[in-house]
PDB file of N, CA and C in Angstrom:
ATOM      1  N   UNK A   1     -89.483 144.155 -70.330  1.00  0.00           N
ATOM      2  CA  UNK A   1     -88.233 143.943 -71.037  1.00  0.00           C
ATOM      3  C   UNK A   1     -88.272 144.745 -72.336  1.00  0.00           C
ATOM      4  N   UNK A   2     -87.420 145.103 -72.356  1.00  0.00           N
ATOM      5  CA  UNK A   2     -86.862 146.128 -73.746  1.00  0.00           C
ATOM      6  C   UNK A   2     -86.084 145.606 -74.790  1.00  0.00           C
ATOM      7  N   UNK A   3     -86.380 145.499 -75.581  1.00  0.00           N
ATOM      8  CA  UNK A   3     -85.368 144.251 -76.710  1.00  0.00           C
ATOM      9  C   UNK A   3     -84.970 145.775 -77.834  1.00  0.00           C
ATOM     10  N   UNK A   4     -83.605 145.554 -78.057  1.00  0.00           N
ATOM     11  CA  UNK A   4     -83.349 146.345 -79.289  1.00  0.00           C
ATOM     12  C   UNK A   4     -82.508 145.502 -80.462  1.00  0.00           C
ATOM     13  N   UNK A   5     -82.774 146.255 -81.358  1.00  0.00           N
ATOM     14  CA  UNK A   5     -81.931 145.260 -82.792  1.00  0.00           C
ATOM     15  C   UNK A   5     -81.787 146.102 -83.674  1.00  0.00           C
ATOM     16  N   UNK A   6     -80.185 146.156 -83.770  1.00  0.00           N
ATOM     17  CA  UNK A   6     -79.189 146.480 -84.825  1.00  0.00           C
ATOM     18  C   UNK A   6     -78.969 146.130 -86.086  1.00  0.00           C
ATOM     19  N   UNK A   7     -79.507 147.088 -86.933  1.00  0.00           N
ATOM     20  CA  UNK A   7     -79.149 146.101 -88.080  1.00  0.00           C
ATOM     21  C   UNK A   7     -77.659 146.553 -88.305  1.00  0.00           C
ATOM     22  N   UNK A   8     -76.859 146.317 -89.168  1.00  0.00           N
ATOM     23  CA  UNK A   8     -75.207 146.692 -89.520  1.00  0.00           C
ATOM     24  C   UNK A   8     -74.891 146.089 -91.084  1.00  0.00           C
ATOM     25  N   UNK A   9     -74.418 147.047 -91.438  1.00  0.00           N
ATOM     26  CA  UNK A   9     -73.809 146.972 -92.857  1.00  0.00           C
ATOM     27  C   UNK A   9     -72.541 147.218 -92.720  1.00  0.00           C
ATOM     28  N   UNK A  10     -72.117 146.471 -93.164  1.00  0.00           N
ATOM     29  CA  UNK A  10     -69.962 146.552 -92.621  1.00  0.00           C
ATOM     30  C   UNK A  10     -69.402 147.772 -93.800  1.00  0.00           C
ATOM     31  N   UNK A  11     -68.773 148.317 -93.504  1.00  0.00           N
ATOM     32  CA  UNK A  11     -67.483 149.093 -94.034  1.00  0.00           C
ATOM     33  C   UNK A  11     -67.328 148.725 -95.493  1.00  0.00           C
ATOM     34  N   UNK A  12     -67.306 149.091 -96.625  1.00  0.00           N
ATOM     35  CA  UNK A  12     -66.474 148.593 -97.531  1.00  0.00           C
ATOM     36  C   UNK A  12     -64.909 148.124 -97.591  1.00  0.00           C
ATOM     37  N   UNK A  13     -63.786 148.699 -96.533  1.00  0.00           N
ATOM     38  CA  UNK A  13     -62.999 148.365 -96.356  1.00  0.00           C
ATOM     39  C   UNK A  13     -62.851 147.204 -95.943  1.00  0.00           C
ATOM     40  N   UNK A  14     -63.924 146.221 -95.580  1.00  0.00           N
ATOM     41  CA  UNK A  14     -64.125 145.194 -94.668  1.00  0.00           C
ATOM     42  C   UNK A  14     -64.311 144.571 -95.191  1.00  0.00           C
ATOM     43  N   UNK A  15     -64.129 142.843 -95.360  1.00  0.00           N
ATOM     44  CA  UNK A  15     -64.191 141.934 -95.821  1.00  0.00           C
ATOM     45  C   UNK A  15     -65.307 141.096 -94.745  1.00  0.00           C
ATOM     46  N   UNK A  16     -66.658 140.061 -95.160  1.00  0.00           N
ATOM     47  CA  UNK A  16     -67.286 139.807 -94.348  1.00  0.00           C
ATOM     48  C   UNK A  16     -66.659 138.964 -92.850  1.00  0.00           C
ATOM     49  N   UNK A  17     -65.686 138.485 -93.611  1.00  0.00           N
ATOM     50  CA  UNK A  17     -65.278 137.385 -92.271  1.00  0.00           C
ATOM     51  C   UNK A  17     -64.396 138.814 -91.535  1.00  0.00           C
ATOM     52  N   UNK A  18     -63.672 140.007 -92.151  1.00  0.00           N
ATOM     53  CA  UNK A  18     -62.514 140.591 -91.132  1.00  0.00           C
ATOM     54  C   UNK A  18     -63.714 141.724 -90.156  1.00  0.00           C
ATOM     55  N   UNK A  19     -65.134 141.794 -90.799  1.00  0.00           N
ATOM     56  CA  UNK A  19     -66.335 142.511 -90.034  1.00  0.00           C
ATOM     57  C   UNK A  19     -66.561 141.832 -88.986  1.00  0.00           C
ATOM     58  N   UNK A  20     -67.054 140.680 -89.430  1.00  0.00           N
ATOM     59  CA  UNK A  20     -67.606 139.501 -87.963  1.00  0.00           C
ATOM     60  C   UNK A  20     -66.642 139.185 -87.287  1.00  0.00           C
ATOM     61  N   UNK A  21     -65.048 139.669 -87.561  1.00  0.00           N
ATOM     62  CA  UNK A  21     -64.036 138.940 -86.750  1.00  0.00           C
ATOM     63  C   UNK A  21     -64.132 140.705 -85.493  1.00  0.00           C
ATOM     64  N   UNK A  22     -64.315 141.943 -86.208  1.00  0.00           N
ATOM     65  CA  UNK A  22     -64.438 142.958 -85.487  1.00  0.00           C
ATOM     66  C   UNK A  22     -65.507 142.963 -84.536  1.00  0.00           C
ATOM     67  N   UNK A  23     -66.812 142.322 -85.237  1.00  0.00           N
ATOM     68  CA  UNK A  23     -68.179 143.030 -83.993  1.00  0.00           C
ATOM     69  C   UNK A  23     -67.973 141.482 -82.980  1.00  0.00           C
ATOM     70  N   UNK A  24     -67.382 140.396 -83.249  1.00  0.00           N
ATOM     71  CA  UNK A  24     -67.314 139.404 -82.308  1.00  0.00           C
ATOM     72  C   UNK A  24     -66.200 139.595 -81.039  1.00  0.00           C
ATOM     73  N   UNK A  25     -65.109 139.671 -81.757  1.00  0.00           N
ATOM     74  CA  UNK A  25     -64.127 139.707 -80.576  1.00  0.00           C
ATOM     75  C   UNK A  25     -63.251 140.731 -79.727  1.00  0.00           C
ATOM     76  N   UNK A  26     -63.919 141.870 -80.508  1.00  0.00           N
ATOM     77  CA  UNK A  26     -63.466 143.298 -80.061  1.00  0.00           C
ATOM     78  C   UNK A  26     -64.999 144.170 -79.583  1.00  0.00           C
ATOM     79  N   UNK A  27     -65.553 144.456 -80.680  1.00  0.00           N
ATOM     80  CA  UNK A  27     -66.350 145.313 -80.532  1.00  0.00           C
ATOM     81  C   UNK A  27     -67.617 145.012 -79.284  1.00  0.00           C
ATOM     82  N   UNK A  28     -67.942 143.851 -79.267  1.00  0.00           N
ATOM     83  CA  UNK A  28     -68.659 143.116 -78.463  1.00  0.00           C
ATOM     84  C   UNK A  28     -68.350 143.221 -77.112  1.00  0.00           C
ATOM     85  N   UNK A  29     -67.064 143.001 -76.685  1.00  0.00           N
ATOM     86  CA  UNK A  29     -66.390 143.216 -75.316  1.00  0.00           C
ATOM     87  C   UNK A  29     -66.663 144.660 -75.200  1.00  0.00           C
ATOM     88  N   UNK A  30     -66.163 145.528 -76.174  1.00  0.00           N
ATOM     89  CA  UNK A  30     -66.858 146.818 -75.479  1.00  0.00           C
ATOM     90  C   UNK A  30     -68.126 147.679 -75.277  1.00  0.00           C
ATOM     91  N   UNK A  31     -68.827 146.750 -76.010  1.00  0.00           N
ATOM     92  CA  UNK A  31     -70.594 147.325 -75.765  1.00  0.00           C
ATOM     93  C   UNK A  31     -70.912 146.594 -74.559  1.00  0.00           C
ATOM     94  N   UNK A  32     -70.800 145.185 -74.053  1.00  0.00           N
ATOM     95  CA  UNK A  32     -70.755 144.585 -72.650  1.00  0.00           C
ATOM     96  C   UNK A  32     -69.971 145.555 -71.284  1.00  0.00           C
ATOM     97  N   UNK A  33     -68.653 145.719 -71.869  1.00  0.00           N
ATOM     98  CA  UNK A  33     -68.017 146.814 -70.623  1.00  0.00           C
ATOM     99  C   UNK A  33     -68.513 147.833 -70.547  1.00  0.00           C
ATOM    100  N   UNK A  34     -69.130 148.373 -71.671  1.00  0.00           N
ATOM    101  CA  UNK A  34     -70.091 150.202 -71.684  1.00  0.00           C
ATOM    102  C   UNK A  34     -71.255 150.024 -70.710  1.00  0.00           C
ATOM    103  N   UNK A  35     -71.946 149.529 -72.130  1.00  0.00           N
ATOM    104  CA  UNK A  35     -73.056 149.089 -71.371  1.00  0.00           C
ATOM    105  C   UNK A  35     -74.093 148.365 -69.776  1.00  0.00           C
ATOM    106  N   UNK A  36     -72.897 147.748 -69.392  1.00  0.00           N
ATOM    107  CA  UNK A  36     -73.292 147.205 -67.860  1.00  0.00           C
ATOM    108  C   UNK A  36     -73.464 148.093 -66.497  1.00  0.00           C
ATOM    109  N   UNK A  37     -74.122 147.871 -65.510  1.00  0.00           N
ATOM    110  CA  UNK A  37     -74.670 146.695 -65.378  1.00  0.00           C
ATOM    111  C   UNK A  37     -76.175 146.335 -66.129  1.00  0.00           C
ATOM    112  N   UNK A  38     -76.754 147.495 -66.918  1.00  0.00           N
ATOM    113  CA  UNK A  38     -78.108 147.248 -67.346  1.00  0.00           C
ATOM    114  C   UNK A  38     -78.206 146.307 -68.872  1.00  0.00           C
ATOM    115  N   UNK A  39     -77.062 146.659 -69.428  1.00  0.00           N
ATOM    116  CA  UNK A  39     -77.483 144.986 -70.598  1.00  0.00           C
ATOM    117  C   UNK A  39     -77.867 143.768 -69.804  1.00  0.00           C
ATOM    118  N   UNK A  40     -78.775 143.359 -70.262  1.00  0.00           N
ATOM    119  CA  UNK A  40     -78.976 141.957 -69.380  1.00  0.00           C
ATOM    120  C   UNK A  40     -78.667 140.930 -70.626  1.00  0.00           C
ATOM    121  N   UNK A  41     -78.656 141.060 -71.895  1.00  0.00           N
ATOM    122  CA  UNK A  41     -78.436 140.015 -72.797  1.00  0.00           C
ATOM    123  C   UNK A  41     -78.363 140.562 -74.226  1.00  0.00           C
ATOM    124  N   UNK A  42     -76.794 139.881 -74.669  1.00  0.00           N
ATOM    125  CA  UNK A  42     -76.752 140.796 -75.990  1.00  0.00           C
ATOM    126  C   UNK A  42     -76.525 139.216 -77.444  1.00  0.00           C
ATOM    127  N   UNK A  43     -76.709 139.356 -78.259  1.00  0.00           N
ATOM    128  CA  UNK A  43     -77.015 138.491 -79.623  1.00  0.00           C
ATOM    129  C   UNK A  43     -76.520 138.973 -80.377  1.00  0.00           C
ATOM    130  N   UNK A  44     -75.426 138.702 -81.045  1.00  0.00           N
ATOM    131  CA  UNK A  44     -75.033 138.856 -82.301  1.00  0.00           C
ATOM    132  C   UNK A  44     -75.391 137.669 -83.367  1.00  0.00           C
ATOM    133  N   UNK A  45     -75.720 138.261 -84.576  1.00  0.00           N
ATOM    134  CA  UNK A  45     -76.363 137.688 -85.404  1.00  0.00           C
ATOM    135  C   UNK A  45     -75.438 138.118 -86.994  1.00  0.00           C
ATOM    136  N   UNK A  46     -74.218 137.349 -87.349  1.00  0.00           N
ATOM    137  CA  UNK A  46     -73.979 137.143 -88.301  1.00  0.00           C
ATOM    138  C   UNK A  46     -74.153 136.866 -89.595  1.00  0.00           C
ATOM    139  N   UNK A  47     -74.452 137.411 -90.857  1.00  0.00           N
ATOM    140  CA  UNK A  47     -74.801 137.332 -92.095  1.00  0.00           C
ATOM    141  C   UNK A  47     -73.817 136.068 -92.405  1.00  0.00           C
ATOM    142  N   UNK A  48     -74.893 134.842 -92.924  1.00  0.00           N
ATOM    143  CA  UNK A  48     -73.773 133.557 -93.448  1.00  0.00           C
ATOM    144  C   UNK A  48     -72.989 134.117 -94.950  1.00  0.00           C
ATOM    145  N   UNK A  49     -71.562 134.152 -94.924  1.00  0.00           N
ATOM    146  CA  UNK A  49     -71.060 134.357 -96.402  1.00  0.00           C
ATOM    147  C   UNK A  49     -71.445 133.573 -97.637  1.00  0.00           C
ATOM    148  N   UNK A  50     -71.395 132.601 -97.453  1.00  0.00           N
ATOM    149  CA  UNK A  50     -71.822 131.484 -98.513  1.00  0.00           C
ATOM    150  C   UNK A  50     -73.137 130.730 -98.439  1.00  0.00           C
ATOM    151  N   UNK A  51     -74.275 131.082 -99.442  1.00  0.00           N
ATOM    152  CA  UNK A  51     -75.287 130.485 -99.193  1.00  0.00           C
ATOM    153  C   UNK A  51     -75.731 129.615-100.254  1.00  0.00           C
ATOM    154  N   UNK A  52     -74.541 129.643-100.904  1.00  0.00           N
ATOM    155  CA  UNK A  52     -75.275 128.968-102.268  1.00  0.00           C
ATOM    156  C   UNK A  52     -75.499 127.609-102.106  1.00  0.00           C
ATOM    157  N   UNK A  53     -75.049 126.380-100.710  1.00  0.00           N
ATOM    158  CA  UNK A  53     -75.419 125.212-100.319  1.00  0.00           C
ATOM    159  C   UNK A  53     -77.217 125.081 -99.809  1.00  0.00           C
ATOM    160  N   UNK A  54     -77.398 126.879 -99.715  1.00  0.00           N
ATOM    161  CA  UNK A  54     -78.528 126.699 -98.537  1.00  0.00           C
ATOM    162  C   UNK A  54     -79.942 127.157 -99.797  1.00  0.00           C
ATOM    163  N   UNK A  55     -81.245 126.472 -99.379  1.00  0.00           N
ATOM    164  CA  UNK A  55     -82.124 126.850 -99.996  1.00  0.00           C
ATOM    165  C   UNK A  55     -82.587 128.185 -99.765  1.00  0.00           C
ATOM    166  N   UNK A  56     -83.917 128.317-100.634  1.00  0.00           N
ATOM    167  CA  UNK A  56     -84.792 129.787-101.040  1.00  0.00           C
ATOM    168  C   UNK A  56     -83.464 131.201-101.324  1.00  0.00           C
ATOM    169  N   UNK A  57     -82.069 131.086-101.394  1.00  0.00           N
ATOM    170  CA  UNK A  57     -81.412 132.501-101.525  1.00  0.00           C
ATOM    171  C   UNK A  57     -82.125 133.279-102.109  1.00  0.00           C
ATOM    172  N   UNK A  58     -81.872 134.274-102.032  1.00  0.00           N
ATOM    173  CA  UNK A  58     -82.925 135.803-102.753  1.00  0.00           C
ATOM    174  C   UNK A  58     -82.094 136.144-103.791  1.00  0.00           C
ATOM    175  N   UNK A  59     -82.327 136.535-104.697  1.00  0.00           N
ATOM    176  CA  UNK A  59     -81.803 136.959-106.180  1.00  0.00           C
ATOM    177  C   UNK A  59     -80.690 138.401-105.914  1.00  0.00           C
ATOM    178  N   UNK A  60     -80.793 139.174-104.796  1.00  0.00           N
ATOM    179  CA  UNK A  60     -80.220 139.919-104.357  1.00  0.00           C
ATOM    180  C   UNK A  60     -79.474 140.287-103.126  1.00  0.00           C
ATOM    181  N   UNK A  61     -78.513 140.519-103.121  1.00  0.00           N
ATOM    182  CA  UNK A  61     -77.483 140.736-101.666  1.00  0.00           C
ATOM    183  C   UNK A  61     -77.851 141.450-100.621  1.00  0.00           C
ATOM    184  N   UNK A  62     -78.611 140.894 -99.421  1.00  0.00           N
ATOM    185  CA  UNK A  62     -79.444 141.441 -98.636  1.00  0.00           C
ATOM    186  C   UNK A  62     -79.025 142.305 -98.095  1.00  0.00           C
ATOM    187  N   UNK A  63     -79.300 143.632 -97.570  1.00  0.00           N
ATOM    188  CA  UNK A  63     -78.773 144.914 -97.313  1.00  0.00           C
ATOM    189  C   UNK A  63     -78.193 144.500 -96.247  1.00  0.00           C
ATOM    190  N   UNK A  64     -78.191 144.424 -94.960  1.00  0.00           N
ATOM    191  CA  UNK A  64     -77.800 143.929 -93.848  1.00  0.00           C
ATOM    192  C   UNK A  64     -76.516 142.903 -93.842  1.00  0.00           C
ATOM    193  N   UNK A  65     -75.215 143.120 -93.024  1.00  0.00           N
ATOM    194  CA  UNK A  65     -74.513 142.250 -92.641  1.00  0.00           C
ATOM    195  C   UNK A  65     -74.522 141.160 -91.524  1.00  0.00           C
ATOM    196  N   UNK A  66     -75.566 142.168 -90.467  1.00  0.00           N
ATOM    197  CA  UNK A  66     -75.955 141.601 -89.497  1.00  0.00           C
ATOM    198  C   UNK A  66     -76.819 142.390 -88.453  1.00  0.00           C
ATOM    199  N   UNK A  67     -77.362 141.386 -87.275  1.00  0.00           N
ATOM    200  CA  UNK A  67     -78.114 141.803 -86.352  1.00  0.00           C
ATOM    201  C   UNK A  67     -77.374 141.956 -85.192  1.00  0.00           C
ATOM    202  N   UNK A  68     -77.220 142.874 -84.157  1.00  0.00           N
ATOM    203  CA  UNK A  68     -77.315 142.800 -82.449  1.00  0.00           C
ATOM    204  C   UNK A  68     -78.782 142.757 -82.030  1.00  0.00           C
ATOM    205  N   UNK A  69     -79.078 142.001 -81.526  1.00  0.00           N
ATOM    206  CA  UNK A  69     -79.922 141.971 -80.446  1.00  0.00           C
ATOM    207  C   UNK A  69     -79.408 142.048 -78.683  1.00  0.00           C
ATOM    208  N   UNK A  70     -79.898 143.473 -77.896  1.00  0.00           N
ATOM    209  CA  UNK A  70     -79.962 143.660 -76.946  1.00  0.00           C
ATOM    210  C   UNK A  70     -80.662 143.624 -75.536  1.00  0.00           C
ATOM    211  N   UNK A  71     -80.820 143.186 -74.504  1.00  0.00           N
ATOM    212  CA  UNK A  71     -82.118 143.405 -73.852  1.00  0.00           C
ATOM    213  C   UNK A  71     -82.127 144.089 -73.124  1.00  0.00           C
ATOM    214  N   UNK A  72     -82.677 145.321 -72.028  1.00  0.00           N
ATOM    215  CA  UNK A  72     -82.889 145.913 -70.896  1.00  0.00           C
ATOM    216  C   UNK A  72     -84.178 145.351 -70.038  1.00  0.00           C
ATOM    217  N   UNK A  73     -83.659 145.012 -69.218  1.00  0.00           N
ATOM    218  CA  UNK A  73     -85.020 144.812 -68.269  1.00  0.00           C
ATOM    219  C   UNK A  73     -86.325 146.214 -67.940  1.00  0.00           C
ATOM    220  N   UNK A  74     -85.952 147.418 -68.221  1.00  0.00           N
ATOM    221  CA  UNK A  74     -86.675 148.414 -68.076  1.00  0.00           C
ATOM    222  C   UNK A  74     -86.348 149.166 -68.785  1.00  0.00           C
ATOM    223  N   UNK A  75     -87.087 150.185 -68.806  1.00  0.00           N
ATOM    224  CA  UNK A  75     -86.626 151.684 -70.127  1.00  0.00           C
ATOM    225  C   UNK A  75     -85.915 152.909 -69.500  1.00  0.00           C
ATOM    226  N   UNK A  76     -86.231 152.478 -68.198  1.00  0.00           N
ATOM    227  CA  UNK A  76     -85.001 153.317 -67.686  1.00  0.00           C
ATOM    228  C   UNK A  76     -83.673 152.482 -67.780  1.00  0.00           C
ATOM    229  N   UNK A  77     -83.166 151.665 -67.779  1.00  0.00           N
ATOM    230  CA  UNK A  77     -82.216 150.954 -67.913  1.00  0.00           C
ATOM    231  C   UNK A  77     -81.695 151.298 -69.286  1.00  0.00           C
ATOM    232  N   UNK A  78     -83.045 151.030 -70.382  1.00  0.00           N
ATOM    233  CA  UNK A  78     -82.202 151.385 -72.111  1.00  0.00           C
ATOM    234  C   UNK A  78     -81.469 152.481 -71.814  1.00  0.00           C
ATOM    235  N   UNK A  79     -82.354 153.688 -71.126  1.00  0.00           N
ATOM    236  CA  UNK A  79     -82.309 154.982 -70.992  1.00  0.00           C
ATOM    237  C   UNK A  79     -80.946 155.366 -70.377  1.00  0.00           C
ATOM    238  N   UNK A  80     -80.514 154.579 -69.507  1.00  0.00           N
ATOM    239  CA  UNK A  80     -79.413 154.698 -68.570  1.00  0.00           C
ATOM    240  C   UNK A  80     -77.847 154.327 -69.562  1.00  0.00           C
ATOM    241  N   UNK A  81     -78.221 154.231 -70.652  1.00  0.00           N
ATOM    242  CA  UNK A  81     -77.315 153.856 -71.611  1.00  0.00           C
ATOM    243  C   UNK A  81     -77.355 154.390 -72.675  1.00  0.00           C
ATOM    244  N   UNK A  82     -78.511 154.910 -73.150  1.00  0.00           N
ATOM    245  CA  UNK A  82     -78.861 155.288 -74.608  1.00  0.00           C
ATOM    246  C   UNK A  82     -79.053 156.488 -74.627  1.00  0.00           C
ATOM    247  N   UNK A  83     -79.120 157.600 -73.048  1.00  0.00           N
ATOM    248  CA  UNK A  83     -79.419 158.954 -73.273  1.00  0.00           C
ATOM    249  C   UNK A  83     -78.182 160.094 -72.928  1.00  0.00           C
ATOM    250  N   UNK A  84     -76.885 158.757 -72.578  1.00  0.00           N
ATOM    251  CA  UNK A  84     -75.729 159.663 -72.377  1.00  0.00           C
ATOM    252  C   UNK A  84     -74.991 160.029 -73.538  1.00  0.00           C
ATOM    253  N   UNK A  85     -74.927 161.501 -72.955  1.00  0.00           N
ATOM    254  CA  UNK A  85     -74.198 162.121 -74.208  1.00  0.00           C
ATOM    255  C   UNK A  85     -72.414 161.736 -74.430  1.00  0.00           C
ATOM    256  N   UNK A  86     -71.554 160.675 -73.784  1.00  0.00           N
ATOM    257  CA  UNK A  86     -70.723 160.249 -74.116  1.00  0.00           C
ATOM    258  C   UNK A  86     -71.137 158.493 -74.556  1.00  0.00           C
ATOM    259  N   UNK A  87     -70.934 158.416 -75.742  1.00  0.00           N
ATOM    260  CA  UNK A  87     -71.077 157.022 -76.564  1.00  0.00           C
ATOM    261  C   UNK A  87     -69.317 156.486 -76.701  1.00  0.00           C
ATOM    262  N   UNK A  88     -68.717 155.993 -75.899  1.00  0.00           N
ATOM    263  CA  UNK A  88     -67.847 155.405 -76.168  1.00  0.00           C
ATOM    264  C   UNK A  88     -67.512 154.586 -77.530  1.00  0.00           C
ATOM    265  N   UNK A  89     -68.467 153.751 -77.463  1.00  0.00           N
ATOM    266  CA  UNK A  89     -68.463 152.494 -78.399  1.00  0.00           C
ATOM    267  C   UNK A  89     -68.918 153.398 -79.877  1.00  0.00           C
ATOM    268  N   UNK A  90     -69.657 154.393 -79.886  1.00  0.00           N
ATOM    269  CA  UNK A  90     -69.680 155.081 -80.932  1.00  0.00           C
ATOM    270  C   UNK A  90     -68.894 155.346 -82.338  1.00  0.00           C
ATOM    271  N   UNK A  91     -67.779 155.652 -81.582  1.00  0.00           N
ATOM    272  CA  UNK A  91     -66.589 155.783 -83.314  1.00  0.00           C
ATOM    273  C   UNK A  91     -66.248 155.072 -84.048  1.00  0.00           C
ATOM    274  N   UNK A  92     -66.006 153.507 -82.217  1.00  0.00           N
ATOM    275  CA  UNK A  92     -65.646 152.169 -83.391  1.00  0.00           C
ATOM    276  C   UNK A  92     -66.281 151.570 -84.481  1.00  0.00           C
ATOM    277  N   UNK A  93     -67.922 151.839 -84.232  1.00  0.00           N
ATOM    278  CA  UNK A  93     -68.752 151.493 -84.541  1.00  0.00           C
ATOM    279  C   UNK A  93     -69.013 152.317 -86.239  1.00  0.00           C
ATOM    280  N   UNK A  94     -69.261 153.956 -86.201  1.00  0.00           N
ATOM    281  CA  UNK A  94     -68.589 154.445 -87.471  1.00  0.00           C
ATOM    282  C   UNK A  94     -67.425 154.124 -88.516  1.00  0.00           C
ATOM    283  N   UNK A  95     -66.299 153.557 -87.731  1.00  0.00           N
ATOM    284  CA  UNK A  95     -65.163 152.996 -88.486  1.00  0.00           C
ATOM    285  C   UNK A  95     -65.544 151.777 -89.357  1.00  0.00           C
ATOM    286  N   UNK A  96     -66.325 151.175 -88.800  1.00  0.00           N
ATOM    287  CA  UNK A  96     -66.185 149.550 -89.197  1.00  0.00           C
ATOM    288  C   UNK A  96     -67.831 149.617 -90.121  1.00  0.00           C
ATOM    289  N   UNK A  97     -68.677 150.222 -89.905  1.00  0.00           N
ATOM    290  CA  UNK A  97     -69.803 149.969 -91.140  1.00  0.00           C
ATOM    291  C   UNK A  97     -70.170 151.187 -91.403  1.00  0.00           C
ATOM    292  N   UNK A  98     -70.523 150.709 -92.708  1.00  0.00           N
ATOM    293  CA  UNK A  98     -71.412 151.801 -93.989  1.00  0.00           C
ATOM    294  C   UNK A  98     -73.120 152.156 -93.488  1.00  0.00           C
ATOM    295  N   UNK A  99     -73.716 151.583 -92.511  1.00  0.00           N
ATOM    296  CA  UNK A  99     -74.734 151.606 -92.011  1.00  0.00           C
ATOM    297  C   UNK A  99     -75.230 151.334 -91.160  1.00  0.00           C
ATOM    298  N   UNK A 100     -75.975 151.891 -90.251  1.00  0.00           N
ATOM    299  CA  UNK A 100     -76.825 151.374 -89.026  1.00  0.00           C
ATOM    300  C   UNK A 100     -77.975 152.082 -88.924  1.00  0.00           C
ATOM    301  N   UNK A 101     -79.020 150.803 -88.587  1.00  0.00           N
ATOM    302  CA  UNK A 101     -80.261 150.925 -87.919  1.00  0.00           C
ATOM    303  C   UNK A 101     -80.775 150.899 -86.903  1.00  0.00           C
ATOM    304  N   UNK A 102     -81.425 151.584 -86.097  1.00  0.00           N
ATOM    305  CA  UNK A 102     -82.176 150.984 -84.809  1.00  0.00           C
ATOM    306  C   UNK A 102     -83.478 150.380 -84.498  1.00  0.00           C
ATOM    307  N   UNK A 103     -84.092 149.283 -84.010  1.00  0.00           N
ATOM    308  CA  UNK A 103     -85.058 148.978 -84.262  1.00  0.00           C
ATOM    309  C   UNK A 103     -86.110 148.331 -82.622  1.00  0.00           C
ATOM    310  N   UNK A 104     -86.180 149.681 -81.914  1.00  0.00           N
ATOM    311  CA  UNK A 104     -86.118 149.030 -80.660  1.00  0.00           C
ATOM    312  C   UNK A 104     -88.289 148.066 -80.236  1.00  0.00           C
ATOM    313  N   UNK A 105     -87.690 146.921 -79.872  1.00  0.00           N
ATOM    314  CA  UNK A 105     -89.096 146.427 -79.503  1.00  0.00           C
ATOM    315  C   UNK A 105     -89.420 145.607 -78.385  1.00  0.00           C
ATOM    316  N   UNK A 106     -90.537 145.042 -78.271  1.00  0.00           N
ATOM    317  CA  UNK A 106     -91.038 144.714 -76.915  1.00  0.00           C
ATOM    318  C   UNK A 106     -91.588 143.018 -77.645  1.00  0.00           C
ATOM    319  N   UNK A 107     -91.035 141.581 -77.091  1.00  0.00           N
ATOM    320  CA  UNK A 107     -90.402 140.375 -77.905  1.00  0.00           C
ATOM    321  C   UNK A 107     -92.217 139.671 -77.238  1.00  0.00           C
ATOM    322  N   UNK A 108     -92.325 139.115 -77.757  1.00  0.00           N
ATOM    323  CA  UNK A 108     -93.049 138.250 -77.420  1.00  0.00           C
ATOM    324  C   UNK A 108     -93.046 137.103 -78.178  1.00  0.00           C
ATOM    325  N   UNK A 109     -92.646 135.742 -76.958  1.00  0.00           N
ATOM    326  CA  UNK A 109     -92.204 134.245 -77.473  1.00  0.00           C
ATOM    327  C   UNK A 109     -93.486 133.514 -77.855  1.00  0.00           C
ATOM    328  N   UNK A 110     -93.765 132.828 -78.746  1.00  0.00           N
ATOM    329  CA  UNK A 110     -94.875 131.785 -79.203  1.00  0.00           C
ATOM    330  C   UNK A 110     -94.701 130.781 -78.560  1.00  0.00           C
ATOM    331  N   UNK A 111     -95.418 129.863 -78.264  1.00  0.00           N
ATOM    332  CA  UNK A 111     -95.036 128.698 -77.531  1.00  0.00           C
ATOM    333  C   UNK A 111     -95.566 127.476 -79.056  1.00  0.00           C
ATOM    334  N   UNK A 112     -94.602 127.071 -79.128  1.00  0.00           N
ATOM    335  CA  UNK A 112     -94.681 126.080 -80.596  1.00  0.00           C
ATOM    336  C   UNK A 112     -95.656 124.527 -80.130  1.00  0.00           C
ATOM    337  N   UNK A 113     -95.595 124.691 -78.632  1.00  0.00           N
ATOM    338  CA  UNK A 113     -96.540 123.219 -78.650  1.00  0.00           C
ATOM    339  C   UNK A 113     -95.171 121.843 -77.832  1.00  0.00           C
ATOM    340  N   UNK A 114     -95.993 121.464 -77.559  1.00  0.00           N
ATOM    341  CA  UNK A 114     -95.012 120.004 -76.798  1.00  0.00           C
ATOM    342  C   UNK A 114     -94.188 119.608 -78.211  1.00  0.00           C
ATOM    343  N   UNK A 115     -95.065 119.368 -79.292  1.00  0.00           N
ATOM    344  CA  UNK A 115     -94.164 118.512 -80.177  1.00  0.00           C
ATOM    345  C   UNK A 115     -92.777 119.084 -80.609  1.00  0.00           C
ATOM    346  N   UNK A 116     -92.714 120.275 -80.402  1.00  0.00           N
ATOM    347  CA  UNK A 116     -91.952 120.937 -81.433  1.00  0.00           C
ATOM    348  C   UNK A 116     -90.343 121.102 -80.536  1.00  0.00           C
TER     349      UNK A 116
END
């Protein structure tokens, strides 16, 4: 299995909730329709707007708006997606953030124990 993760920094034009309202209910449908049949499982991972209820915040505005997490069952599969030279989902993706990362890896789960 092939796990990849997106980091994303939204647009300045973008407001955090009108970003997450883009990579959820638009942009998402079309990395699923591109991408298939070899996505086997995709994660979006939203930056919370308001954290000042929540403990440890960091003194600074974390670079990142958010994560995709992707999976391929094989690397020909990433490959079968990631080495064509037409990127559909590409422009939307330029329009809407100031940044992207790629961060592709291979996941391995901990097993926390019965209690947990």
């Amino acid at each position: 299995m092939i796990k990849v993760m997106w980091f994303l920094k939204r647009a300045p034009h973008l407001s955090q909730a009108e970003f997450a309202d883009w990579w959820l209910n638009r942009h998402a449908k079309d990395i699923a329709a591109d991408q298939a049949p070899y996505l086997k499982r995709y994660v979006i991972d939203v930056r919370v707007e308001d954290e000042s209820g929540l403990a440890g915040k960091p003194s600074t505005e974390p670079e990142w708006d958010g994560i995709a997490e992707q999976w391929f069952a094989t690397e020909a599969d990433y490959n079968a997606v990631y080495a064509r030279p037409d990127r559909p989902t590409r422009a939307d993706t330029l329009a809407h953030t100031a940044a992207f990362q790629r961060l592709v890896v291979r996941e391995y789960e901990q097993d926390l124990g019965a209690g947990s």
